[in-house]
N, C-alpha and C. Protein backbone atom coordinates (compact mmCIF):
# COMPACT_ATOMS: atom_id res chain seq x y z
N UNK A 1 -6.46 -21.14 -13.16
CA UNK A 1 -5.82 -19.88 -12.88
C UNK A 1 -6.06 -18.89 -14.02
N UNK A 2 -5.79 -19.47 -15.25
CA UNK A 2 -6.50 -18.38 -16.62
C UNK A 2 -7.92 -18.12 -16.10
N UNK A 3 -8.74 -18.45 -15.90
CA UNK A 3 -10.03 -17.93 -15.94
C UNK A 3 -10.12 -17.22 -15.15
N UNK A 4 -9.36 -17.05 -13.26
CA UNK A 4 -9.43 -15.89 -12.56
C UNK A 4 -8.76 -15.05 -13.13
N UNK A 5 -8.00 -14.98 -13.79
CA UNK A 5 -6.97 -13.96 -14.63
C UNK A 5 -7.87 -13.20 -15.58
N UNK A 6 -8.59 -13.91 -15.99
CA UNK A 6 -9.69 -13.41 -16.98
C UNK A 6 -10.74 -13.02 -16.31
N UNK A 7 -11.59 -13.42 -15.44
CA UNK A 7 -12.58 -12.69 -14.66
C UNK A 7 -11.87 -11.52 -13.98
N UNK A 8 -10.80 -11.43 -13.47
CA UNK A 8 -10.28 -10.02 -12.52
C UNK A 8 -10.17 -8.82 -13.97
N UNK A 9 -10.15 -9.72 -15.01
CA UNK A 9 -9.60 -8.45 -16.50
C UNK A 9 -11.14 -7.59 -16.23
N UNK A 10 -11.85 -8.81 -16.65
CA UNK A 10 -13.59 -8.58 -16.65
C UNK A 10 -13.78 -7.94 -15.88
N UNK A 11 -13.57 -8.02 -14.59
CA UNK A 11 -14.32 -7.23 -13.27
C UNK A 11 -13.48 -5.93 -13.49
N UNK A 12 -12.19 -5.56 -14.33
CA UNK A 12 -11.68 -4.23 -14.00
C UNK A 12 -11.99 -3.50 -15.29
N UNK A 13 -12.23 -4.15 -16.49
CA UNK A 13 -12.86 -3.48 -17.57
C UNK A 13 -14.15 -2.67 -17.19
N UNK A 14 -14.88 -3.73 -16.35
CA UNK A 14 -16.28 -2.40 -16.10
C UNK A 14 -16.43 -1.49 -15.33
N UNK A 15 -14.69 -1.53 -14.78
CA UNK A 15 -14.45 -0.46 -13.97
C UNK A 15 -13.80 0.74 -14.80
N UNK A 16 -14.41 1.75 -15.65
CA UNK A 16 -13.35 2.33 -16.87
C UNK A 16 -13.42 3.71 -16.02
N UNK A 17 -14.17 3.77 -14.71
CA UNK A 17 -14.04 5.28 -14.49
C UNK A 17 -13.87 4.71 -13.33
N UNK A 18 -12.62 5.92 -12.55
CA UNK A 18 -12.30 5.98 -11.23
C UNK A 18 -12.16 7.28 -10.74
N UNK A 19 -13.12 7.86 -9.84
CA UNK A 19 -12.58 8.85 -9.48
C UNK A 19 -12.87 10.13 -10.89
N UNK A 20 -14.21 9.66 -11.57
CA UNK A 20 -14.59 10.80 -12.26
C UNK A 20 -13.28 10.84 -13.49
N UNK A 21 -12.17 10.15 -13.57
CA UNK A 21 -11.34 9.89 -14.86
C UNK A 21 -11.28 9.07 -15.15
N UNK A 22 -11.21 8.86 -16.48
CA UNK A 22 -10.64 7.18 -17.18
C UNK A 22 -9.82 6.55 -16.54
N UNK A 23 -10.31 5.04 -15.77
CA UNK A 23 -9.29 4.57 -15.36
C UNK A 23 -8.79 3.43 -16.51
N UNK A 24 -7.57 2.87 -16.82
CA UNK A 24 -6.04 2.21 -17.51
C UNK A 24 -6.10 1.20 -16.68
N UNK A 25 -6.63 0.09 -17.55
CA UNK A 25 -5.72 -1.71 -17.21
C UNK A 25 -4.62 -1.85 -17.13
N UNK A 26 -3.90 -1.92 -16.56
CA UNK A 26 -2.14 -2.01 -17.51
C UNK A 26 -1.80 -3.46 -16.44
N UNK A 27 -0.88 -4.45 -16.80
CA UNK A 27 -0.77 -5.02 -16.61
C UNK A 27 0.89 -4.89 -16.58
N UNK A 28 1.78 -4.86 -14.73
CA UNK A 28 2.67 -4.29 -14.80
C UNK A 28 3.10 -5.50 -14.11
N UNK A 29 4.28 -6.33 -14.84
CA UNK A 29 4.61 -7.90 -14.51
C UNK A 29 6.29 -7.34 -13.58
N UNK A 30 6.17 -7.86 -12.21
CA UNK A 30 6.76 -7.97 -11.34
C UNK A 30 7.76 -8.55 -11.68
N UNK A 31 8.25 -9.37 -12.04
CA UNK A 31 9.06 -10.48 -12.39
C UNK A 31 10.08 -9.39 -13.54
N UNK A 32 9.15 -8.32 -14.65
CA UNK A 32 10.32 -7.47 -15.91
C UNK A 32 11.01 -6.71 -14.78
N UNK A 33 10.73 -6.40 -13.44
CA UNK A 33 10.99 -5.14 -12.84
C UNK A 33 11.45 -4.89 -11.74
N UNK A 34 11.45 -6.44 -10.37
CA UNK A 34 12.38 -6.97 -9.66
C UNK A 34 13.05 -8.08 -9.58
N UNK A 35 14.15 -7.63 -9.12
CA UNK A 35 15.41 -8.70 -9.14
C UNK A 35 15.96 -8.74 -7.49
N UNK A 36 15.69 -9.74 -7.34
CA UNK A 36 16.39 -10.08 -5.32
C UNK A 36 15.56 -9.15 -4.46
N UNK A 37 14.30 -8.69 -4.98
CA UNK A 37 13.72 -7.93 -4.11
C UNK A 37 13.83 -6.51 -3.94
N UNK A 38 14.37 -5.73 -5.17
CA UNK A 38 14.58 -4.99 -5.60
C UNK A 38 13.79 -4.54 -6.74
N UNK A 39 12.82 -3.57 -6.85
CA UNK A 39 12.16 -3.19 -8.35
C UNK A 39 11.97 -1.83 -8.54
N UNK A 40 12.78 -1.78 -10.04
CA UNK A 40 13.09 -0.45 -10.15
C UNK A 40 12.20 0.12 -11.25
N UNK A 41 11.95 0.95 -12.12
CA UNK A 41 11.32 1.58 -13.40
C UNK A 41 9.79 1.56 -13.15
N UNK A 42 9.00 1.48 -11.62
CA UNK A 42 7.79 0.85 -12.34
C UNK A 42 6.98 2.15 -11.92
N UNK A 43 6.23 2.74 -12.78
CA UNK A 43 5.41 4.06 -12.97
C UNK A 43 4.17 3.20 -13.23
N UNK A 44 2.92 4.07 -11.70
CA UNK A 44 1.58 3.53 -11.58
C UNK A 44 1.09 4.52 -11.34
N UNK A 45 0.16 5.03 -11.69
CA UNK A 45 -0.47 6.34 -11.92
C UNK A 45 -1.34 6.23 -10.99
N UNK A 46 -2.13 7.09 -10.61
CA UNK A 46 -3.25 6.84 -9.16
C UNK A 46 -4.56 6.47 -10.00
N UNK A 47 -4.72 6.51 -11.25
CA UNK A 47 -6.33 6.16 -12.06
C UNK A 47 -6.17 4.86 -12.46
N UNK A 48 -4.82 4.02 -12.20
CA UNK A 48 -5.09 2.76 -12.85
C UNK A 48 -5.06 1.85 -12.23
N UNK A 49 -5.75 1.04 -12.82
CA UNK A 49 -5.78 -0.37 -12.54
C UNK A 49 -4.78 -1.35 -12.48
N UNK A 50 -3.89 -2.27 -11.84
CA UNK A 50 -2.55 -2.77 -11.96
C UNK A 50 -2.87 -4.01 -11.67
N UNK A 51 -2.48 -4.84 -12.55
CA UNK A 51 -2.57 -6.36 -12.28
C UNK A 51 -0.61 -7.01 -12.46
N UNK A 52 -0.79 -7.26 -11.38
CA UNK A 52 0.81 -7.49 -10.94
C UNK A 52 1.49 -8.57 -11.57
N UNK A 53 0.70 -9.44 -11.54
CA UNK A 53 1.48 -11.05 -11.53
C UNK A 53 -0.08 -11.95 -11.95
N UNK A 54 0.04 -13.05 -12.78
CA UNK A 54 -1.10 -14.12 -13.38
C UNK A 54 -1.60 -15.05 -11.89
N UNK A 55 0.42 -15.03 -10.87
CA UNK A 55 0.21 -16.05 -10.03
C UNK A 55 0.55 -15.57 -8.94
N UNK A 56 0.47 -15.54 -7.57
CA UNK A 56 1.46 -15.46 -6.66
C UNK A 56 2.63 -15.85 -6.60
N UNK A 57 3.50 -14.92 -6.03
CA UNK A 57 4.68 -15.04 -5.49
C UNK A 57 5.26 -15.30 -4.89
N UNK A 58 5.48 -16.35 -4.13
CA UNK A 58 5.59 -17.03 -3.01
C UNK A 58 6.91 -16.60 -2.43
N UNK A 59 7.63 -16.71 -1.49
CA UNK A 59 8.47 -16.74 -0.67
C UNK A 59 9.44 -15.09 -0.94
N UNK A 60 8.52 -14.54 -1.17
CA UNK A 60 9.40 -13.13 -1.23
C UNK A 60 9.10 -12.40 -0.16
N UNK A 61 9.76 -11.89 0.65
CA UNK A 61 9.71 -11.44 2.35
C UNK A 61 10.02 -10.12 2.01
N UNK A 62 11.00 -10.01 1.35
CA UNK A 62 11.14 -8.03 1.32
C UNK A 62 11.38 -7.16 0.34
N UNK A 63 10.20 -6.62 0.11
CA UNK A 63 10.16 -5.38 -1.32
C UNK A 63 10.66 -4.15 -0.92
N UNK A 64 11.59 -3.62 -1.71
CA UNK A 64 12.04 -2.40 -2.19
C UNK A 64 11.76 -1.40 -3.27
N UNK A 65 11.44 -0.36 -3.21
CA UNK A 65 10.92 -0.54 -4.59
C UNK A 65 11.81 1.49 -4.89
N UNK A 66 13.12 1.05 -6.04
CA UNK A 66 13.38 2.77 -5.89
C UNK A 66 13.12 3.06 -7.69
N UNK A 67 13.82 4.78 -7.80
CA UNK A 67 13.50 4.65 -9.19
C UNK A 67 12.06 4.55 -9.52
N UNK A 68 11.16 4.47 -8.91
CA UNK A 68 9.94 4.25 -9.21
C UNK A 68 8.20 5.30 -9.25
N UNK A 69 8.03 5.41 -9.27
CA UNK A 69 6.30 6.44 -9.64
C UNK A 69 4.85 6.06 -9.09
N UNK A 70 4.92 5.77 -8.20
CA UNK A 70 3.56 4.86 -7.82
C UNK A 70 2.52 5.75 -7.00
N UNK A 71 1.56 6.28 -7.55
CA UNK A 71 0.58 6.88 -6.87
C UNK A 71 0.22 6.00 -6.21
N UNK A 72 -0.36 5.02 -6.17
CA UNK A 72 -0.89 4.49 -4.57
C UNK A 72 -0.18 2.90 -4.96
N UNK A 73 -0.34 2.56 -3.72
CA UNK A 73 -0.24 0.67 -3.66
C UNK A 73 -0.96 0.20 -4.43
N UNK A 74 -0.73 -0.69 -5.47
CA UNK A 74 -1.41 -1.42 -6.06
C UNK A 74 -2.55 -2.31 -5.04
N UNK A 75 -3.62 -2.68 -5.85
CA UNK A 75 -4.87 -3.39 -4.81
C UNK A 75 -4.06 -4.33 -4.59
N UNK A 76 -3.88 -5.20 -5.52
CA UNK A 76 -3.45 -6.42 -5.56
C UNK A 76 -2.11 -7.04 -4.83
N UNK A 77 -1.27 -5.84 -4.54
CA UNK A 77 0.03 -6.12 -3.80
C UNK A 77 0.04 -7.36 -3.01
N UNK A 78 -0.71 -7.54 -2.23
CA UNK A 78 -0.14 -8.44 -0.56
C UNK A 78 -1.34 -10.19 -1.74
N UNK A 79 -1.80 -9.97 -2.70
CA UNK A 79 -2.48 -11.50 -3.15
C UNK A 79 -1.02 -11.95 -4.25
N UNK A 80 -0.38 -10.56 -4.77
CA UNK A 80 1.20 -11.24 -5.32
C UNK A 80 1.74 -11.40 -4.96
N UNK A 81 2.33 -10.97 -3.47
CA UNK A 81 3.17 -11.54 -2.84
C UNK A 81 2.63 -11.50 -1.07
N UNK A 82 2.27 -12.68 -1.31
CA UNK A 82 1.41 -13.53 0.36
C UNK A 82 2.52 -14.02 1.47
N UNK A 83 3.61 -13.77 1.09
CA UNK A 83 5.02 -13.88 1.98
C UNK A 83 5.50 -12.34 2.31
N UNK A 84 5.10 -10.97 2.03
CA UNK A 84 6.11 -10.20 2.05
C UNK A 84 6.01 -9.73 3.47
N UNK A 85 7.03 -9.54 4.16
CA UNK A 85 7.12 -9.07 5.76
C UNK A 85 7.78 -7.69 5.31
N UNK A 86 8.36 -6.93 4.58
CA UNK A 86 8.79 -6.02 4.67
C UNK A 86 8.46 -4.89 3.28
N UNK A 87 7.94 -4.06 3.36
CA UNK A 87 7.25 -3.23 2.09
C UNK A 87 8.32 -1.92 2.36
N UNK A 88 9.24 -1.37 1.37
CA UNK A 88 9.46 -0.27 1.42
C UNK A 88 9.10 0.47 0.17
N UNK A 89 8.56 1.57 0.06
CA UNK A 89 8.17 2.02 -1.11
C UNK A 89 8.08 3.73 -0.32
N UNK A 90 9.57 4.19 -0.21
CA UNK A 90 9.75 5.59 0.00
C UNK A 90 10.12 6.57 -1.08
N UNK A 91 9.83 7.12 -1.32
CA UNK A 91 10.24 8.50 -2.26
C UNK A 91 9.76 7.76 -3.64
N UNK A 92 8.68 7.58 -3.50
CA UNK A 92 7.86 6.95 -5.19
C UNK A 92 6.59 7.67 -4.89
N UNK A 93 6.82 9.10 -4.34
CA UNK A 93 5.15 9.47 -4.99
C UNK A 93 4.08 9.13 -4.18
N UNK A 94 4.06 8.26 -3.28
CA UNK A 94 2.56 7.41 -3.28
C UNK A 94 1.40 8.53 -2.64
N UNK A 95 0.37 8.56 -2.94
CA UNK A 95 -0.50 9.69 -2.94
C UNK A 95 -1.94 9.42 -2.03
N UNK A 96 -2.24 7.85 -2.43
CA UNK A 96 -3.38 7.70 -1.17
C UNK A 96 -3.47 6.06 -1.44
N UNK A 97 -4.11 5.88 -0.62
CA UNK A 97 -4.59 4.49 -0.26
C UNK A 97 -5.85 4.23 -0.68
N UNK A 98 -5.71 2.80 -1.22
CA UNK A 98 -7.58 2.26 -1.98
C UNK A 98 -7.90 1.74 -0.71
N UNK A 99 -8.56 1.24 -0.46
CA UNK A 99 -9.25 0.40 0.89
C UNK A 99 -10.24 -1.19 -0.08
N UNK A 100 -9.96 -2.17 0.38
CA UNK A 100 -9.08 -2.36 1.74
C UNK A 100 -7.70 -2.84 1.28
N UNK A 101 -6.67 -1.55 1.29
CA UNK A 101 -5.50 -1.56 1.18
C UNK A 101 -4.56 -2.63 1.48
N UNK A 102 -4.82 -3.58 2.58
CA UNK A 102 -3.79 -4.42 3.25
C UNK A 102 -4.63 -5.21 3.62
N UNK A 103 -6.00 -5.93 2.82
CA UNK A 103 -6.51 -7.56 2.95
C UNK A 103 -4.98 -8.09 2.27
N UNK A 104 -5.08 -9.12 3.10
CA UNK A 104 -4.27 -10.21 2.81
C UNK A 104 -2.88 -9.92 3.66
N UNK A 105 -2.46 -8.97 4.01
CA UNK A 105 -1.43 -8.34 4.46
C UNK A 105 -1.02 -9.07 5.72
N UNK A 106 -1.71 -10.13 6.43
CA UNK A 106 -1.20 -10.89 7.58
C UNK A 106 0.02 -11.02 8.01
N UNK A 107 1.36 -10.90 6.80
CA UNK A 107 2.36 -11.18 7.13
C UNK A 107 3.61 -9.75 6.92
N UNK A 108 2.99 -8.84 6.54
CA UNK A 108 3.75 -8.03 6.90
C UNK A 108 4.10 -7.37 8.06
N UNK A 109 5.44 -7.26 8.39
CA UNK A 109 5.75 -7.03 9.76
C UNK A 109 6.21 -5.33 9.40
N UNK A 110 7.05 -4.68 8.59
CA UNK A 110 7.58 -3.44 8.52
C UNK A 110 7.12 -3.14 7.72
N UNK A 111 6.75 -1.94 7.10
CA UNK A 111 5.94 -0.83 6.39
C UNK A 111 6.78 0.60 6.34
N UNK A 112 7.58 0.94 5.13
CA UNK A 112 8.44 2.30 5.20
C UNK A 112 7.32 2.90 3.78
N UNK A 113 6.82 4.35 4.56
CA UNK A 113 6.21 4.36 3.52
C UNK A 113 6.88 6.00 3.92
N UNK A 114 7.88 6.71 3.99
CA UNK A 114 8.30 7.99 4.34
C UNK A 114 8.94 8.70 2.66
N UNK A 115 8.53 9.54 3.08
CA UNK A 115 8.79 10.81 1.51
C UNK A 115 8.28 10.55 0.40
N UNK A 116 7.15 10.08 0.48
CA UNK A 116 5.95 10.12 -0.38
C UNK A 116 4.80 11.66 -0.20
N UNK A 117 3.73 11.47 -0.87
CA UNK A 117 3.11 12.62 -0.79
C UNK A 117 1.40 12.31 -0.20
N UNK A 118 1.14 11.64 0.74
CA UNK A 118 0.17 11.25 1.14
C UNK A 118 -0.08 12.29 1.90
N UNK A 119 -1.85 12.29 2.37
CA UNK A 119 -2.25 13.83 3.05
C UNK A 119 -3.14 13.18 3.87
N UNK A 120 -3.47 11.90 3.78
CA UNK A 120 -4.31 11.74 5.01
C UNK A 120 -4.44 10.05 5.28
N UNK A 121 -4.96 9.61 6.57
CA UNK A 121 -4.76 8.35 6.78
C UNK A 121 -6.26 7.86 7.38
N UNK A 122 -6.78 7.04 6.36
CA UNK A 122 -8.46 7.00 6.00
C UNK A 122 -8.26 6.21 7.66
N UNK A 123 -9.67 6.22 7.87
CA UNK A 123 -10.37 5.17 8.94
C UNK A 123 -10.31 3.63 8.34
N UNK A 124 -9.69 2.62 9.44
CA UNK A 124 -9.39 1.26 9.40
C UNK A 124 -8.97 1.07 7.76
N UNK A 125 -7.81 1.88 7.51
CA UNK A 125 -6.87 1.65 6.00
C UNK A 125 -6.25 0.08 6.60
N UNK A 126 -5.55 0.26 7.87
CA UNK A 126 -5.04 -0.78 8.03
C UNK A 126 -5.13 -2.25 8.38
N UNK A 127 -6.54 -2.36 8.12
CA UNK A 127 -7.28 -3.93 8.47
C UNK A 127 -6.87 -4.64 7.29
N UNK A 128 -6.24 -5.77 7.89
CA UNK A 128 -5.36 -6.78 7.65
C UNK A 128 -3.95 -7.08 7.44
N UNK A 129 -3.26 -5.95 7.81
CA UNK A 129 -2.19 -5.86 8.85
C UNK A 129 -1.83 -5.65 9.89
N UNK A 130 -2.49 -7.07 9.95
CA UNK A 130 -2.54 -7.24 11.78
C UNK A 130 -0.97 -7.18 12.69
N UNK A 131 -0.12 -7.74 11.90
CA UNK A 131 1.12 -8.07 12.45
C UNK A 131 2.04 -7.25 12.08
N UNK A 132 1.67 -6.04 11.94
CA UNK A 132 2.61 -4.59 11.89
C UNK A 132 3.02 -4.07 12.71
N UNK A 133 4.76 -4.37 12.77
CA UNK A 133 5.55 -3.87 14.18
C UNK A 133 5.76 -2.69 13.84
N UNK A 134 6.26 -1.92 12.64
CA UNK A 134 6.79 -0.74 12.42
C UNK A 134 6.22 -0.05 11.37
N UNK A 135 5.98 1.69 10.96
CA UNK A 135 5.33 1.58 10.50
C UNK A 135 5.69 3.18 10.21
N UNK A 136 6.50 3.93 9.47
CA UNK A 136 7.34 4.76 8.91
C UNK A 136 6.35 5.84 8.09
N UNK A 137 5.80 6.69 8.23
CA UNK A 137 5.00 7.88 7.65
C UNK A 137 5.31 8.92 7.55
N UNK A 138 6.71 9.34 7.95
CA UNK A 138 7.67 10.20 7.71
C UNK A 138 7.67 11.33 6.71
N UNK A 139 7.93 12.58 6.36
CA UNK A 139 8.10 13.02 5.40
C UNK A 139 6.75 12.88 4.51
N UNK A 140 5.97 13.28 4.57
CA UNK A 140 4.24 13.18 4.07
C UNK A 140 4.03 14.38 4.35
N UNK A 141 3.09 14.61 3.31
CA UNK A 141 1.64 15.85 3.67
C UNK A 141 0.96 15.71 4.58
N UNK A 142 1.09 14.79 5.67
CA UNK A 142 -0.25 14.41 6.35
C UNK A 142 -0.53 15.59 7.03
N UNK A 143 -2.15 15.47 7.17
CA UNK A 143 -2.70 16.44 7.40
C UNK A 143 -3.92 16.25 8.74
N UNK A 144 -4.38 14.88 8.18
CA UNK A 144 -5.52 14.14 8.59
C UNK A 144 -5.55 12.78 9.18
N UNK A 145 -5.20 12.60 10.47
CA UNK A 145 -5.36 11.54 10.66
C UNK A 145 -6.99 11.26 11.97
N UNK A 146 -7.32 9.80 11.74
CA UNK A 146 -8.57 9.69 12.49
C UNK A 146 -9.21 8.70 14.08
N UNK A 147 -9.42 9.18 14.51
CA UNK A 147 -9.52 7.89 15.48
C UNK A 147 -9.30 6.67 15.07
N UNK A 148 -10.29 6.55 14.34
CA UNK A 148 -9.78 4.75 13.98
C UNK A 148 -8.93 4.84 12.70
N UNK A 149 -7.90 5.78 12.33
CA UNK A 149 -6.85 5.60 11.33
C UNK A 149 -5.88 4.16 11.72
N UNK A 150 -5.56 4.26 12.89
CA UNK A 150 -4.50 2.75 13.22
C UNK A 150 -5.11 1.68 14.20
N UNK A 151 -6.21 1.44 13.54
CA UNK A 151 -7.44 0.46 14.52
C UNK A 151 -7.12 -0.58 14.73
N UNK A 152 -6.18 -0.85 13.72
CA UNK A 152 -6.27 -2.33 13.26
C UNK A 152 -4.58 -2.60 14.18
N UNK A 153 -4.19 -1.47 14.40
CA UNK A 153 -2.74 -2.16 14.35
C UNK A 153 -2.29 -2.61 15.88
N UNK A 154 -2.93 -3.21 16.57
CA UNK A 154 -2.42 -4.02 17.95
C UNK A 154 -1.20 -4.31 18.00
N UNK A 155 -0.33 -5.30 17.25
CA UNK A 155 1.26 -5.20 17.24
C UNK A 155 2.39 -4.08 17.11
N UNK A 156 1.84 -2.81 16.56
CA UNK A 156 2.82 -2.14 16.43
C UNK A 156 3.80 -1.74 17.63
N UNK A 157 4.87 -1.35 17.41
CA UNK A 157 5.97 -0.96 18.10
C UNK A 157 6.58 0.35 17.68
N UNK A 158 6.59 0.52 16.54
CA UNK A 158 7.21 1.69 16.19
C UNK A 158 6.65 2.04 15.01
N UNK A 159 6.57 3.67 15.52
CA UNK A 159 5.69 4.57 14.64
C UNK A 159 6.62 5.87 14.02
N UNK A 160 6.82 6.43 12.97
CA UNK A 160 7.20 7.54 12.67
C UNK A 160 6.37 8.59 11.76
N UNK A 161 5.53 9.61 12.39
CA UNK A 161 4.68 10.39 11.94
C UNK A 161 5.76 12.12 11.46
N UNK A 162 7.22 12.12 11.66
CA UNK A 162 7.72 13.32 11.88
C UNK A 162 7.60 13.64 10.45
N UNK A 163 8.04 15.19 10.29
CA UNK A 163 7.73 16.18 9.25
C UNK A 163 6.91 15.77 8.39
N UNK A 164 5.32 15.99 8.92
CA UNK A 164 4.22 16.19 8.36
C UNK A 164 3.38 17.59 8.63
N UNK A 165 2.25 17.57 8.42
CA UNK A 165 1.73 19.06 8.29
C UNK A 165 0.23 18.66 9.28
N UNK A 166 0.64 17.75 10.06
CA UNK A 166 -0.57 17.26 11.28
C UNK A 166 -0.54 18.92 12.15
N UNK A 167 -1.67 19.81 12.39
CA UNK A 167 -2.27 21.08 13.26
C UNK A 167 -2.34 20.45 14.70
N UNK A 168 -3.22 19.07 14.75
CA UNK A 168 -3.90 18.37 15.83
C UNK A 168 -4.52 16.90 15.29
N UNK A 169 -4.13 16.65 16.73
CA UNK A 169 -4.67 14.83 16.83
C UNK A 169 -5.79 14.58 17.43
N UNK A 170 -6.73 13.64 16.88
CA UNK A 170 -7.78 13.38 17.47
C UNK A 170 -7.28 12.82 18.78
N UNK A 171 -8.36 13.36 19.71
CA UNK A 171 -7.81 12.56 21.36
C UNK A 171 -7.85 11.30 21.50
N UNK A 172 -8.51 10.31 20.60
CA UNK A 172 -8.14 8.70 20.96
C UNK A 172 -7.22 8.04 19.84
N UNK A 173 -6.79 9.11 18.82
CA UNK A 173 -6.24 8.54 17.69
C UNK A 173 -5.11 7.76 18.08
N UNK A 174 -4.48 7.63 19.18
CA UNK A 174 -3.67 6.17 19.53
C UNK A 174 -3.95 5.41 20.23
N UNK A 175 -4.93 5.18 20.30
CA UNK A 175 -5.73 4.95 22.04
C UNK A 175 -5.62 3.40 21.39
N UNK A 176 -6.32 2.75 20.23
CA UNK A 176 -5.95 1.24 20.30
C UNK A 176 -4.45 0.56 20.03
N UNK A 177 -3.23 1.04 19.93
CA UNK A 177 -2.19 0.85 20.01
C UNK A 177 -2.09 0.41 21.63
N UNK A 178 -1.42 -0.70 21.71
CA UNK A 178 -1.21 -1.35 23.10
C UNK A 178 0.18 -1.19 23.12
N UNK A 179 0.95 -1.07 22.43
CA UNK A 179 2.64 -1.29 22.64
C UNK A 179 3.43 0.18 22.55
């Protein structure tokens, strides 16, 4: 387990530019910062790099996350915690999505991602949250969404796109939603 710990350092050191700025290793340990599924203080800038946890997290089903600063989802989110069914991370900022945002994500069922500052919702962001019933986008900049923005999401049930800054929808942009 040290040596993947050490090769992921390696593989993100030669990553020092993101996005035309210096991107920051920081190594932001889950464990100083939630308690019962609760994590508060944790400021992630959109240029850095975040290595969560050495190990997985096993049996943690539902993140909260207030008090907090997070330009985007950490990559690594759903390989620290491979149990979580429920992600809320509202009013922290979050600004865009890395791709592929939600490998590993099999087991999340709810997704609150409302009063953040996101502006657009890339093509197939959501491959590998397959088993996403709900799915909260609320309160966003969105601006842009794409045919295949929710390609992936066959299970969903409930969607909340209200007070965003959407003009117009592509004509099949719900078309693979079955429910």
């Amino acid at each position: 387990m040290k040596f993947l710990f050490l090769v992921v350092c390696a593989i993100a050191a030669l990553h020092t530019r993101y996005n035309g700025h210096a991107a920051q290793l920081r190594r932001v340990w889950m464990q100083d910062h939630c308690h019962h599924g609760i994590c508060t203080g944790i400021d992630i800038g959109r240029n850095d790099y975040v290595i969560l946890s050495q190990m997985p997290i096993a049996k943690q089903l539902m993140l909260t996350f207030l008090n907090s600063s997070i330009a985007k989802i950490p990559h690594l989110m759903f390989d620290t915690f491979p149990d979580l069914q429920v992600l809320r991370m509202e009013n922290c900022s979050v600004e865009v999505f890395e791709k592929p945002q939600f490998e590993g994500a099999s087991n999340l069922m709810s997704l609150f991602l409302g009063h953040n500052l996101l502006r657009d919702i890339p093509k197939n962001i959501f491959l590998g949250a397959d088993n996403l019933h709900t799915l909260h986008l609320n309160h966003n900049q969105i601006r842009t969404l794409h045919n295949a923005s929710f390609h992936a999401l066959k299970e969903l049930q409930e969607m909340s796109l209200a007070d965003n800054q959407l003009a117009q929808l592509p004509l099949a942009v719900f078309a693979p939603l079955r429910k």
